[in-house]
N, C-alpha and C. Protein backbone atom coordinates (compact mmCIF):
# COMPACT_ATOMS: atom_id res chain seq x y z
N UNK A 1 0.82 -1.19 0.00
CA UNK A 1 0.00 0.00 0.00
C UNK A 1 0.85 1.24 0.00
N UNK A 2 0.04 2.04 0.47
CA UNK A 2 0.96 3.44 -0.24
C UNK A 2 1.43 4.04 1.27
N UNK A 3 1.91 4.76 1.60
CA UNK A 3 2.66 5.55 2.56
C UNK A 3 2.39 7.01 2.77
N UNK A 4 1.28 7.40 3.53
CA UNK A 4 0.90 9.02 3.52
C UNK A 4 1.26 9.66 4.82
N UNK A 5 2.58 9.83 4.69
CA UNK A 5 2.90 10.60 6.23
C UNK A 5 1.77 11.52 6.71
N UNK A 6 1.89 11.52 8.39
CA UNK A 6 1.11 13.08 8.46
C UNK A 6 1.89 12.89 10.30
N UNK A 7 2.15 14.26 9.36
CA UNK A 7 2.89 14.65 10.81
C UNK A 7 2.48 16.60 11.38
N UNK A 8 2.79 16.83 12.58
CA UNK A 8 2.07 18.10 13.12
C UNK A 8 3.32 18.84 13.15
N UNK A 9 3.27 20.11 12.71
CA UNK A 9 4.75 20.97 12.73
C UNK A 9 3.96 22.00 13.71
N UNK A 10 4.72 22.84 14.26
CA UNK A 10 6.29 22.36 13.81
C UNK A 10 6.73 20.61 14.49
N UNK A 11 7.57 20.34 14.57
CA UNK A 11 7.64 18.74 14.72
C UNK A 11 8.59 18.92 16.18
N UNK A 12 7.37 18.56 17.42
CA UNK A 12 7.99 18.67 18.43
C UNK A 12 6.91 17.88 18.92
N UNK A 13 7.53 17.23 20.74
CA UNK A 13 6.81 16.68 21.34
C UNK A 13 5.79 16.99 22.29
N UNK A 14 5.48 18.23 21.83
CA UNK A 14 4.54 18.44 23.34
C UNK A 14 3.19 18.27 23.03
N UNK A 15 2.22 18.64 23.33
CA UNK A 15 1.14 18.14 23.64
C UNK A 15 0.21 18.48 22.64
N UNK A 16 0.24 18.16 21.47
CA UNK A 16 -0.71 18.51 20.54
C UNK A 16 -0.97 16.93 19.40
N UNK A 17 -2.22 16.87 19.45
CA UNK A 17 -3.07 15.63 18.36
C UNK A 17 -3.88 16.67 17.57
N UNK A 18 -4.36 15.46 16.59
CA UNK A 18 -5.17 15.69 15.45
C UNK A 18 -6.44 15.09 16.00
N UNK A 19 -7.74 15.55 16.02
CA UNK A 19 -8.73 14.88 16.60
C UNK A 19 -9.64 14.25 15.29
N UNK A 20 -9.25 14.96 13.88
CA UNK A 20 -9.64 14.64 12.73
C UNK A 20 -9.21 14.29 11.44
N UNK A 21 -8.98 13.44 10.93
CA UNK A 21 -8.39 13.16 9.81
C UNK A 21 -9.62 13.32 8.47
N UNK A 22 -9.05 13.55 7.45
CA UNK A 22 -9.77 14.18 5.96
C UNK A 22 -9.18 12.79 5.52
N UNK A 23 -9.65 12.18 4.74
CA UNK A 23 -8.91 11.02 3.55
C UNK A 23 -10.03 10.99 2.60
N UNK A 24 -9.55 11.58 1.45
CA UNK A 24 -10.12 11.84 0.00
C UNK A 24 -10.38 10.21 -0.27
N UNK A 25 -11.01 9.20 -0.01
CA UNK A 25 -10.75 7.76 -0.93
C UNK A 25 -11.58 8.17 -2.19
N UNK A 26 -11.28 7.10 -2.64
CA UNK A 26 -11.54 7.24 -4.39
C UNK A 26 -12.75 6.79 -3.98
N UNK A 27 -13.65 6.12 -5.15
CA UNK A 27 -15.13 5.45 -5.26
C UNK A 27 -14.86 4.05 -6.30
N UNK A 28 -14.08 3.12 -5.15
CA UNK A 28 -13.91 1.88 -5.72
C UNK A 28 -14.97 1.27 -5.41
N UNK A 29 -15.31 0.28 -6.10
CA UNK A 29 -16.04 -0.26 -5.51
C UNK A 29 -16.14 -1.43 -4.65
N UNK A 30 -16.49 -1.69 -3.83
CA UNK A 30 -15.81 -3.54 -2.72
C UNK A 30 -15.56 -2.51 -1.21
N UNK A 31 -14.44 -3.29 -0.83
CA UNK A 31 -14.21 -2.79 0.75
C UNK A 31 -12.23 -2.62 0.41
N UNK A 32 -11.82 -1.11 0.82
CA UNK A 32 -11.12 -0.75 0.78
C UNK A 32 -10.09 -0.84 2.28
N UNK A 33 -9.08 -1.49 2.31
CA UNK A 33 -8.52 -1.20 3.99
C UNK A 33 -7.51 -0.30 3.73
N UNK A 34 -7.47 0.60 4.93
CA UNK A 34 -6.40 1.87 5.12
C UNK A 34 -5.85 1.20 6.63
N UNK A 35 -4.68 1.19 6.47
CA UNK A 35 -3.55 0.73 7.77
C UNK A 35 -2.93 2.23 8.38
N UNK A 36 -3.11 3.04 9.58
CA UNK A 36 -2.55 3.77 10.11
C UNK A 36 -1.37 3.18 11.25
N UNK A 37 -0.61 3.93 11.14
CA UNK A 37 0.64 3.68 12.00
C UNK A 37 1.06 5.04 12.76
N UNK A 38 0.78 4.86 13.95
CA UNK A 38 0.95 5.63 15.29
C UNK A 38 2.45 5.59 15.51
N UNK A 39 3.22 6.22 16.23
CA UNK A 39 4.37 6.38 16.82
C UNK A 39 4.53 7.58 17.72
N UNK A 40 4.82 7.05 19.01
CA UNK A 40 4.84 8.20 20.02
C UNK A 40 6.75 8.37 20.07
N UNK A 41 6.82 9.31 21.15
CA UNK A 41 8.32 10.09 21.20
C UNK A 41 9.27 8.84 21.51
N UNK A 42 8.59 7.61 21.81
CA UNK A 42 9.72 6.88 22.64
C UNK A 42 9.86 6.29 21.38
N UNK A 43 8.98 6.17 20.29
CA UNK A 43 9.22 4.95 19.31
C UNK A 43 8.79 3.71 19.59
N UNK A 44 7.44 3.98 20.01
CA UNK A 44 6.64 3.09 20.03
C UNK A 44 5.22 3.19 19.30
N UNK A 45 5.62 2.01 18.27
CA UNK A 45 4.26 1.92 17.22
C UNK A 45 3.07 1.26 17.78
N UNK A 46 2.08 1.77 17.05
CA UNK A 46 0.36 1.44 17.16
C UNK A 46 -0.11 1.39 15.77
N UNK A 47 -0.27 0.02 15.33
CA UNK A 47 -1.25 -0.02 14.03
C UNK A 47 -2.91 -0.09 14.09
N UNK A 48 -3.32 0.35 13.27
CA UNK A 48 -4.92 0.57 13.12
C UNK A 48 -4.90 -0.01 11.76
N UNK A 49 -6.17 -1.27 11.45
CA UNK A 49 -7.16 -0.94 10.03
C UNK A 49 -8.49 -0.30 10.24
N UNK A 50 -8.29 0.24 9.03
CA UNK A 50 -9.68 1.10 9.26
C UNK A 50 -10.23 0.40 7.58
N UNK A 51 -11.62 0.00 7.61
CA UNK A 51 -12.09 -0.72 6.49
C UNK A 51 -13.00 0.24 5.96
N UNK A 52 -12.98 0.57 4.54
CA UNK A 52 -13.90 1.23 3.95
C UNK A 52 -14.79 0.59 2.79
N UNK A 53 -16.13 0.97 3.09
CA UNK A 53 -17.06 0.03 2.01
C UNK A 53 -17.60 0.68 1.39
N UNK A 54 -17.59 0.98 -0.31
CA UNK A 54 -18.25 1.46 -0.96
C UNK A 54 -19.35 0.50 -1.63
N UNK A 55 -20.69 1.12 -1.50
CA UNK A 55 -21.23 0.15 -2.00
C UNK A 55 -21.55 0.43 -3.89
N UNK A 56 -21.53 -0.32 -4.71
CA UNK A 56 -21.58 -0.34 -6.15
C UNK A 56 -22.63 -0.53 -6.65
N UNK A 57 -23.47 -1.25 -6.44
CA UNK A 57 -24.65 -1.06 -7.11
C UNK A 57 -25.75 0.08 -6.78
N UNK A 58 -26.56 0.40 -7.86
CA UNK A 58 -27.58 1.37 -7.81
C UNK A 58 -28.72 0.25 -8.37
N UNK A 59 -28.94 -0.73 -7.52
CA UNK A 59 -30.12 -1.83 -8.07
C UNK A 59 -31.36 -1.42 -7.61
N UNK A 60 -31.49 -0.44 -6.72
CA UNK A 60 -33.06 -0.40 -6.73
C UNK A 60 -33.56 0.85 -8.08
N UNK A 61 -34.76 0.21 -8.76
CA UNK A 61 -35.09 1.08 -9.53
C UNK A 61 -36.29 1.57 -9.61
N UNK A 62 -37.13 2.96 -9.20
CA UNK A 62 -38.25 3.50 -8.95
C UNK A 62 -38.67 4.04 -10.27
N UNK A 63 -40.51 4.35 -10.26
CA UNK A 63 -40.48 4.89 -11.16
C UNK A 63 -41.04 6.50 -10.34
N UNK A 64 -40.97 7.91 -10.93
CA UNK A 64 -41.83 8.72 -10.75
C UNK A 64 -42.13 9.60 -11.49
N UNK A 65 -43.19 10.65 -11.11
CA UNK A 65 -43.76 11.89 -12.13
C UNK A 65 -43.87 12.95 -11.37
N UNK A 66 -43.98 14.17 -11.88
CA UNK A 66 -44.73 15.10 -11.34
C UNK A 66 -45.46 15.69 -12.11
N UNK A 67 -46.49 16.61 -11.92
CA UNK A 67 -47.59 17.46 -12.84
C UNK A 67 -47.14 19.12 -13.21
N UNK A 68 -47.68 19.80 -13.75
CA UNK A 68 -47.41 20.96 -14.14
C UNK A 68 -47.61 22.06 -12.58
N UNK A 69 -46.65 22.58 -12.07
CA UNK A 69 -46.38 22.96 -10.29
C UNK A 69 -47.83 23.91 -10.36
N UNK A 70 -48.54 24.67 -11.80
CA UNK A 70 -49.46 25.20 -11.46
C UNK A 70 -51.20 24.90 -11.47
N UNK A 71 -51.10 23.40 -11.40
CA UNK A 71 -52.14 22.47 -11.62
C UNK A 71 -52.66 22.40 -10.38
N UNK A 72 -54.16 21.56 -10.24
CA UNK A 72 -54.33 20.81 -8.72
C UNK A 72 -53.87 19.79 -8.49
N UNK A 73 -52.33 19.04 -9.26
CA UNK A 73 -51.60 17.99 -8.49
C UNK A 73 -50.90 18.06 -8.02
N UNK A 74 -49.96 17.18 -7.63
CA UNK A 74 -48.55 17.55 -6.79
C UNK A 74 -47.21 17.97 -7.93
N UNK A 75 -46.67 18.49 -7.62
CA UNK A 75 -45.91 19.34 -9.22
C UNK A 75 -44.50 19.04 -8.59
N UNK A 76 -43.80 18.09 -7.15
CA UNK A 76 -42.44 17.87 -6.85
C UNK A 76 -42.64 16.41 -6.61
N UNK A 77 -41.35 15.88 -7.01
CA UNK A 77 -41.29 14.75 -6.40
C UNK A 77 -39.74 14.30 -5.54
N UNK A 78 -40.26 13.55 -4.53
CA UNK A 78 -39.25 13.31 -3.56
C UNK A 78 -38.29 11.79 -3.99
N UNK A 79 -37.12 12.07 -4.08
CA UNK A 79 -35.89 11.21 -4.57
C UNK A 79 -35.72 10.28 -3.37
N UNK A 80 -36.07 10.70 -2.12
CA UNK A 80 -35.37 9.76 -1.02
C UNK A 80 -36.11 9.09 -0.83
N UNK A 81 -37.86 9.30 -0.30
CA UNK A 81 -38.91 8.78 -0.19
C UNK A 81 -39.32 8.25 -1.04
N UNK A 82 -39.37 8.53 -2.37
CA UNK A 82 -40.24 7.79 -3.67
C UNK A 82 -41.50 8.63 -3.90
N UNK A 83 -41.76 9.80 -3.41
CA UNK A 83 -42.91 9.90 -3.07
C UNK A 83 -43.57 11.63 -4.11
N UNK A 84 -44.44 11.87 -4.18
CA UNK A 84 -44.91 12.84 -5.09
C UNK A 84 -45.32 14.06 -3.94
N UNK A 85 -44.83 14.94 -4.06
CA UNK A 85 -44.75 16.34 -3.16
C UNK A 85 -45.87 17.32 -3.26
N UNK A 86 -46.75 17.58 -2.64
CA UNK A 86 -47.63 18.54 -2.84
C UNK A 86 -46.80 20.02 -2.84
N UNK A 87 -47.89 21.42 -3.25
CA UNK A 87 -46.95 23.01 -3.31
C UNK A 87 -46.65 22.86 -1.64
N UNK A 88 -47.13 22.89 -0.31
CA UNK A 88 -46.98 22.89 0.33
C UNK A 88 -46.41 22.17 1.35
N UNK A 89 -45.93 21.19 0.66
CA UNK A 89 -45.26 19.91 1.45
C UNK A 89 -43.41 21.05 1.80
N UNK A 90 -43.17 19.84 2.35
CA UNK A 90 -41.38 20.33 2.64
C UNK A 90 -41.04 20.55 1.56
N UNK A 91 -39.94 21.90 1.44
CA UNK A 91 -39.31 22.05 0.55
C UNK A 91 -37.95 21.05 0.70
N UNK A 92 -37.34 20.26 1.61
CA UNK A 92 -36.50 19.27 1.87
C UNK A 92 -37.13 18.41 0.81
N UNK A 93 -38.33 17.89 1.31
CA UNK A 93 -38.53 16.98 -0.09
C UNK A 93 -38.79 16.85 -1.22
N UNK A 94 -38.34 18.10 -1.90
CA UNK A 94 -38.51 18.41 -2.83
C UNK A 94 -37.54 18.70 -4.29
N UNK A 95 -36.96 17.18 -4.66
CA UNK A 95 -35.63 16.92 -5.15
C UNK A 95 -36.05 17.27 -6.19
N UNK A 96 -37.38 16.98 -7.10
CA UNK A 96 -37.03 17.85 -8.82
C UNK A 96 -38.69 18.42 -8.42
N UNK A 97 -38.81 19.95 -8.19
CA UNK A 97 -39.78 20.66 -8.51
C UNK A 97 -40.32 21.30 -9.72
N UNK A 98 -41.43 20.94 -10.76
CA UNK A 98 -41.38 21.69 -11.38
C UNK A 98 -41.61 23.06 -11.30
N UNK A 99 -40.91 24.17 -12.73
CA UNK A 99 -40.91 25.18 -12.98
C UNK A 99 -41.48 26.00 -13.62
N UNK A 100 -42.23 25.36 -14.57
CA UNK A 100 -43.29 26.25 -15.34
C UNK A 100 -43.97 26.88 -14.38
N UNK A 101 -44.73 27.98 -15.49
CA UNK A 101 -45.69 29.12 -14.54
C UNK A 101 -46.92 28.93 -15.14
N UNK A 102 -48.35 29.23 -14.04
CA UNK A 102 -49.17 29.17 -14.45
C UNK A 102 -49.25 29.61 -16.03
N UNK A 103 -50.35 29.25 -16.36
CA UNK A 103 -50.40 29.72 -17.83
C UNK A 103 -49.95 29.58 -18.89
N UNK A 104 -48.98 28.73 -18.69
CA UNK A 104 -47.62 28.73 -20.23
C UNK A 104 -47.53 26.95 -20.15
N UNK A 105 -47.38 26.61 -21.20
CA UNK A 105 -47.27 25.31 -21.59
C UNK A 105 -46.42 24.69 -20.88
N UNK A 106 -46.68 23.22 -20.44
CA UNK A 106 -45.92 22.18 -19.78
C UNK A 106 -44.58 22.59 -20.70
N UNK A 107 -43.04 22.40 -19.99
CA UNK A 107 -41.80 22.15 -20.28
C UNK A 107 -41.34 20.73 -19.89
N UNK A 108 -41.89 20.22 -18.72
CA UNK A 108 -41.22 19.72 -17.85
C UNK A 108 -39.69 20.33 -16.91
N UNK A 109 -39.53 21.43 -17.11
CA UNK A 109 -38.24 21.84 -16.73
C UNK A 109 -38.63 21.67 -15.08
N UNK A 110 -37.21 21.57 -14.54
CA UNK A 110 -37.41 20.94 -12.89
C UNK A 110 -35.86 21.66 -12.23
N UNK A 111 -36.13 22.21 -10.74
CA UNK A 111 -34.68 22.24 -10.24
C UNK A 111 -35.05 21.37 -8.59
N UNK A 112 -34.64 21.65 -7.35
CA UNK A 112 -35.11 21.14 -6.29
C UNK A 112 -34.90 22.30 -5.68
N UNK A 113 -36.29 21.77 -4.35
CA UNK A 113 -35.94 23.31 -3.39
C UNK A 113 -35.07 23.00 -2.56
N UNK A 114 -34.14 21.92 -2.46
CA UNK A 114 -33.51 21.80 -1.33
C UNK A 114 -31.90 21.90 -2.49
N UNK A 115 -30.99 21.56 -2.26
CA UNK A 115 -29.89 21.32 -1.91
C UNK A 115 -29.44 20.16 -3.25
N UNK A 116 -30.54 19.35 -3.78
CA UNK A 116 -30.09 18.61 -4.88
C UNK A 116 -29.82 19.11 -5.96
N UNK A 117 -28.85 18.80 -6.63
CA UNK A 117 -28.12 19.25 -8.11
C UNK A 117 -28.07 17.94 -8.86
N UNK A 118 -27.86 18.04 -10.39
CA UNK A 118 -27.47 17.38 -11.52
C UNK A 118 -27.30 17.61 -12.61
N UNK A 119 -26.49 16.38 -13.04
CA UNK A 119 -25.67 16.95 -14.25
C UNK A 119 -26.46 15.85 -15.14
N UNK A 120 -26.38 16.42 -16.78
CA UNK A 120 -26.85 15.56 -17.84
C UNK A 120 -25.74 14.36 -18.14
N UNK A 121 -26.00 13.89 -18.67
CA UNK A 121 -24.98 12.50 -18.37
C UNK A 121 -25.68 11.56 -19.75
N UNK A 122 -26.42 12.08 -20.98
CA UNK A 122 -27.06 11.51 -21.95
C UNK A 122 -25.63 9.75 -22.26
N UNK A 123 -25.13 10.21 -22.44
CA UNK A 123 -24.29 8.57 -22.58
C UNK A 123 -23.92 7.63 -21.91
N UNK A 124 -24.28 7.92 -20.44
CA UNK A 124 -24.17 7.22 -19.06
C UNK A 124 -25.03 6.14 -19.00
N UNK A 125 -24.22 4.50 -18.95
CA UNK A 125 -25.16 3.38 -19.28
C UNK A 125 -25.86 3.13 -18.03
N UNK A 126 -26.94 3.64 -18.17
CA UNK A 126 -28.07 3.57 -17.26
C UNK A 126 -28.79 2.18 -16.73
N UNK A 127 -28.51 1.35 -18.05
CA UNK A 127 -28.55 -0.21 -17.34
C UNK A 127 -27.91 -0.16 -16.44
N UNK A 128 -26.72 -0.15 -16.22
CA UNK A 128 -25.51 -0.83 -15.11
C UNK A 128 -25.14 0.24 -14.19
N UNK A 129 -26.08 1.15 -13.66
CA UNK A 129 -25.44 2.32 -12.94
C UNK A 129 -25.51 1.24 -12.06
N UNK A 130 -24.04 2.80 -11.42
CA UNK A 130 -23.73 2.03 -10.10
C UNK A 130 -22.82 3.56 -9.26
N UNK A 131 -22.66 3.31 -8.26
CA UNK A 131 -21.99 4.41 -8.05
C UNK A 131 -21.06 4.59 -8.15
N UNK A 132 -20.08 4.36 -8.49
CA UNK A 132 -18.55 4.70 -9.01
C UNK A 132 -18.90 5.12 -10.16
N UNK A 133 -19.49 4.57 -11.31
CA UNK A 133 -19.65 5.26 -12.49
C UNK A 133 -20.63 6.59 -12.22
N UNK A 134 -21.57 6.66 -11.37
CA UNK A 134 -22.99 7.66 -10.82
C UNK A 134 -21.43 8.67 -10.65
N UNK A 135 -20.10 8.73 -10.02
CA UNK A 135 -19.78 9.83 -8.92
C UNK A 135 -18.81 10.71 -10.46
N UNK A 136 -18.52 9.15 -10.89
CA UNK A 136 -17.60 9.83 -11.95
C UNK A 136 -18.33 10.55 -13.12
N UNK A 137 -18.98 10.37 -13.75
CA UNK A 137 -20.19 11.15 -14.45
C UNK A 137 -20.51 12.34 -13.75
N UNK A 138 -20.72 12.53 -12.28
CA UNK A 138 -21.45 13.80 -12.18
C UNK A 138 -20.07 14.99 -11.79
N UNK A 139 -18.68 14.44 -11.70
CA UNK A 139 -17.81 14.98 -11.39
C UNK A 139 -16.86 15.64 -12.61
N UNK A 140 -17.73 14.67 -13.98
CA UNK A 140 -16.99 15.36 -14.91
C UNK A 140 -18.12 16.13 -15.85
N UNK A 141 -19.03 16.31 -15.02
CA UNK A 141 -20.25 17.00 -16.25
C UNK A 141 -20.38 18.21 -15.28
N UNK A 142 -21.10 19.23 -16.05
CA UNK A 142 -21.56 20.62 -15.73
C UNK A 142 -22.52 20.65 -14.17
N UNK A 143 -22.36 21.04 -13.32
CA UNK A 143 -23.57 21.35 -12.40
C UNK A 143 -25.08 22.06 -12.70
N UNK A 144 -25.89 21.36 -12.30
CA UNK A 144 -26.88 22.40 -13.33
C UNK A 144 -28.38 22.27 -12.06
N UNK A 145 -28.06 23.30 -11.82
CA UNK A 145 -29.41 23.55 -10.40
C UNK A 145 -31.16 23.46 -11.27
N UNK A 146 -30.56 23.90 -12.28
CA UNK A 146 -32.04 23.78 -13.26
C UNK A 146 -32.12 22.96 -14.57
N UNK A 147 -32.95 22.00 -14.49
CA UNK A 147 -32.85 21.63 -15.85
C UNK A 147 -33.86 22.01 -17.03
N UNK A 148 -33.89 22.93 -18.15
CA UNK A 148 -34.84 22.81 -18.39
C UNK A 148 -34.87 22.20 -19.75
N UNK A 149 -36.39 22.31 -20.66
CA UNK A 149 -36.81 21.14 -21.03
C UNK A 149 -36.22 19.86 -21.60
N UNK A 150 -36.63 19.25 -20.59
CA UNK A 150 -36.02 17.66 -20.52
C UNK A 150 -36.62 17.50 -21.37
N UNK A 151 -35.73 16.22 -22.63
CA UNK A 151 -36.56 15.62 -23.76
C UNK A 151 -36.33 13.85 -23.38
N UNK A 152 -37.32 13.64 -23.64
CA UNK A 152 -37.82 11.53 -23.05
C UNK A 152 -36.29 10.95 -23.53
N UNK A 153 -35.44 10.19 -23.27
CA UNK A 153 -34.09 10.10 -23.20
C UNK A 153 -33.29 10.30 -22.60
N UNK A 154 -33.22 11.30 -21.86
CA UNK A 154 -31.92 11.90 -21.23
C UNK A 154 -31.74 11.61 -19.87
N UNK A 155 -31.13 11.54 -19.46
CA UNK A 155 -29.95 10.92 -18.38
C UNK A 155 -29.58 12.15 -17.58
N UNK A 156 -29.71 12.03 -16.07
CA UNK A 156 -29.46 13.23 -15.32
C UNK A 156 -28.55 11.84 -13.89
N UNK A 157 -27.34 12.71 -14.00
CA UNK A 157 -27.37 12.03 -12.65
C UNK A 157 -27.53 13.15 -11.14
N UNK A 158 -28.33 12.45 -9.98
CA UNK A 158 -28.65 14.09 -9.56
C UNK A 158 -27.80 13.00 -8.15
N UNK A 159 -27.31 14.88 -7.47
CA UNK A 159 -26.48 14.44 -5.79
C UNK A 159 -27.30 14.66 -5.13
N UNK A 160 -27.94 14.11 -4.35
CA UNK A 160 -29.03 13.75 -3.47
C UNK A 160 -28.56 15.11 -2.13
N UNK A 161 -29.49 16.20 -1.97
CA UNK A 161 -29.33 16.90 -0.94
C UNK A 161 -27.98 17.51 -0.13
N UNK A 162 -26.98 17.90 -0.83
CA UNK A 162 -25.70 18.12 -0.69
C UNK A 162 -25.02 17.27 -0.17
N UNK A 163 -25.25 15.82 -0.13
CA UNK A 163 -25.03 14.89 0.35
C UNK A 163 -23.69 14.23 -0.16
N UNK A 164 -23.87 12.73 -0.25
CA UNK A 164 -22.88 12.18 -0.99
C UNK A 164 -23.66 10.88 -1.98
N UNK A 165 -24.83 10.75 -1.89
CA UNK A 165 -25.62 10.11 -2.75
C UNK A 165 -25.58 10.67 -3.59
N UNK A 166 -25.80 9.63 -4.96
CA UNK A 166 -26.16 9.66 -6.36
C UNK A 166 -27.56 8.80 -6.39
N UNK A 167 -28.36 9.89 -7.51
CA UNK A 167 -29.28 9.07 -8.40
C UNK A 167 -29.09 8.91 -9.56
N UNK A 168 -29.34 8.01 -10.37
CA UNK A 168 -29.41 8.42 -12.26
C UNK A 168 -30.95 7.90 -12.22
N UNK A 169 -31.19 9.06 -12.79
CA UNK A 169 -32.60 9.39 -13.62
C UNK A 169 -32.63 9.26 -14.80
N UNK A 170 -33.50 9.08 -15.89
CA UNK A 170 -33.32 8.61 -17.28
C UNK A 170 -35.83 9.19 -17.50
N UNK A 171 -34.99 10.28 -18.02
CA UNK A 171 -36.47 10.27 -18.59
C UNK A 171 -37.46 9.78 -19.64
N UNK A 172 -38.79 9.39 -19.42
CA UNK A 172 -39.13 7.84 -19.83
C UNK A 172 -40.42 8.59 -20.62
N UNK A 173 -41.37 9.75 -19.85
CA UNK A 173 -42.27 10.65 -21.17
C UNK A 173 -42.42 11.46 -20.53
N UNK A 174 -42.92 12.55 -21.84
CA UNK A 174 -43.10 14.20 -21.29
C UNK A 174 -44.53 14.07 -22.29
N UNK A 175 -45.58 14.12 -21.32
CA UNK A 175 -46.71 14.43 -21.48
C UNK A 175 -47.38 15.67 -21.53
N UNK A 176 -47.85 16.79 -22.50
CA UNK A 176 -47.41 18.60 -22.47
C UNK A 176 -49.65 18.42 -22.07
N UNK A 177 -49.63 17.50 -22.51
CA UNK A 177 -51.45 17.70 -22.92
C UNK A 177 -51.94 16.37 -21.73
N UNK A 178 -51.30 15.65 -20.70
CA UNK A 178 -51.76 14.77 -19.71
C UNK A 178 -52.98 15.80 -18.92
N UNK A 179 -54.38 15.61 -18.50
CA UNK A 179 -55.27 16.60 -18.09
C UNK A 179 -55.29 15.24 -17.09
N UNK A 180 -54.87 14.78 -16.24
CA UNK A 180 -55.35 13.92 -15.38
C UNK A 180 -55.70 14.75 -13.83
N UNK A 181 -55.19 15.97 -14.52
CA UNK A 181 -55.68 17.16 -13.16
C UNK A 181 -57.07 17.46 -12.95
N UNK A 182 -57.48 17.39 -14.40
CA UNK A 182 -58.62 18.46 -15.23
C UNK A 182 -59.06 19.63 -14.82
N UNK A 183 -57.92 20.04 -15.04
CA UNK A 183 -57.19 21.90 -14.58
C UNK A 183 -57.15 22.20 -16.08
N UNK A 184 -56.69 23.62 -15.92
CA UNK A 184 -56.21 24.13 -17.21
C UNK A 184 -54.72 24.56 -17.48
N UNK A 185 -53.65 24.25 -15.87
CA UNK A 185 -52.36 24.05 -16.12
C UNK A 185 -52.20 22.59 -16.56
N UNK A 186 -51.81 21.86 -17.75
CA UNK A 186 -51.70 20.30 -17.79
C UNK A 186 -50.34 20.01 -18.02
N UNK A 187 -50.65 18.67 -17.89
CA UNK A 187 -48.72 18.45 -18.31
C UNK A 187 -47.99 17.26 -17.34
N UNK A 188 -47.44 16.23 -17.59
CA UNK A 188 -47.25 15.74 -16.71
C UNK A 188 -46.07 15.36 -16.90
N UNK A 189 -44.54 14.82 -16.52
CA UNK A 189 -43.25 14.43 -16.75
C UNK A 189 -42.90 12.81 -16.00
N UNK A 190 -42.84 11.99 -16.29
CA UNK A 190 -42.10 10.26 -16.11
C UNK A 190 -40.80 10.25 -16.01
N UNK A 191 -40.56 9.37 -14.46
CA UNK A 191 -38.77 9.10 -15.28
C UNK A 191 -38.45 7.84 -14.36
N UNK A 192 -37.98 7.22 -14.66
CA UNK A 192 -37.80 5.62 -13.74
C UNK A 192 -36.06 6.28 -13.32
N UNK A 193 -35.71 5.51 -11.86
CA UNK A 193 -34.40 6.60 -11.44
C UNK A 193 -33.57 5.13 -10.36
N UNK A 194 -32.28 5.05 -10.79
CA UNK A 194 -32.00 4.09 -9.72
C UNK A 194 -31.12 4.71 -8.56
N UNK A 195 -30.89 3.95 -7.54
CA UNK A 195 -30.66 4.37 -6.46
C UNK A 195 -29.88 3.26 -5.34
N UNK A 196 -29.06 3.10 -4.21
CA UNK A 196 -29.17 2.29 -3.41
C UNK A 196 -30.45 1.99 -2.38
């Protein structure tokens, strides 16, 4: 394995620790071990493993929608829960809200009120997501707080609440004329999304 000194300067013995360590690991996938090695003034070692588990698959796969935000349906839907967001529900749960405005034709365009972001990722094999490929995709694509109009195809991978989760989303139909409101805002958006 590799060798990452860390030492406290200036480099003397008196009374100062680290109560926190940072370690960037990559996003392998399996269980990663990191070996620390202690040494106090006398020269006496202390080894530690510390085991890290990334998990790789994104096998659960949901489907959801939301309606046009100025309809009588629920116009957000929630990424963590599975669940369809009313205007007044939490804005926490509210991972892709739509954006249209009363009056103006379904887009489907969507951002979240909370804290979730994503990037388009149209060539990202959405069969086999998983998260190592989910982290690397959204780390090399654009950030995009808003998406707007999504066309049935496209591939978003979104970071779950400033978190460290990934979803990939893959939109499945954009319905501009769905009246299942029977309002006169209509419109409804599909997208099946996997997840751990």
């Amino acid at each position: 394995g590799e060798t990452l000194p860390i030492t406290n300067l200036p480099n003397t013995y008196e009374s100062q620790y680290v109560d926190t360590l940072v370690l960037n690991a990559g996003m392998n996938a399996g269980v990663t071990t990191y070996t620390f090695s202690l040494e106090d003034q006398d020269g006496n070692v202390v080894e530690r493993e510390i085991n890290v588990t990334v998990a790789n698959s994104l096998s659960i796969e949901k489907t959801g929608s939301f309606y046009h935000i100025a309809g009588s349906l629920q116009g957000s839907w929630d990424l963590v829960n599975d669940v369809l967001v009313a205007v007044g529900g939490s804005a926490n749960a509210k991972d892709l809200q739509n954006t249209d405005v009363a009056g103006a034709p379904f887009t489907g365009s969507f951002n979240a009120a909370n804290a979730t972001v994503f990037v388009k990722s149209n060539g990202y094999d959405y069969a086999n997501a998983n998260t190592a490929t989910a982290w690397t995709a959204f780390t090399a694509g654009s950030v995009l707080t808003t998406v707007s109009n999504p066309a049935v195809g496209d591939i978003y991978i979104a970071k779950i609440r400033g978190g460290s989760d990934y979803v990939v989303l893959k939109i499945t139909a954009k319905d501009i004329a769905d009246n299942t409101c029977g309002c006169l805002n209509k419109g409804k958006l599909t997208f099946t999304y996997k997840k751990n």
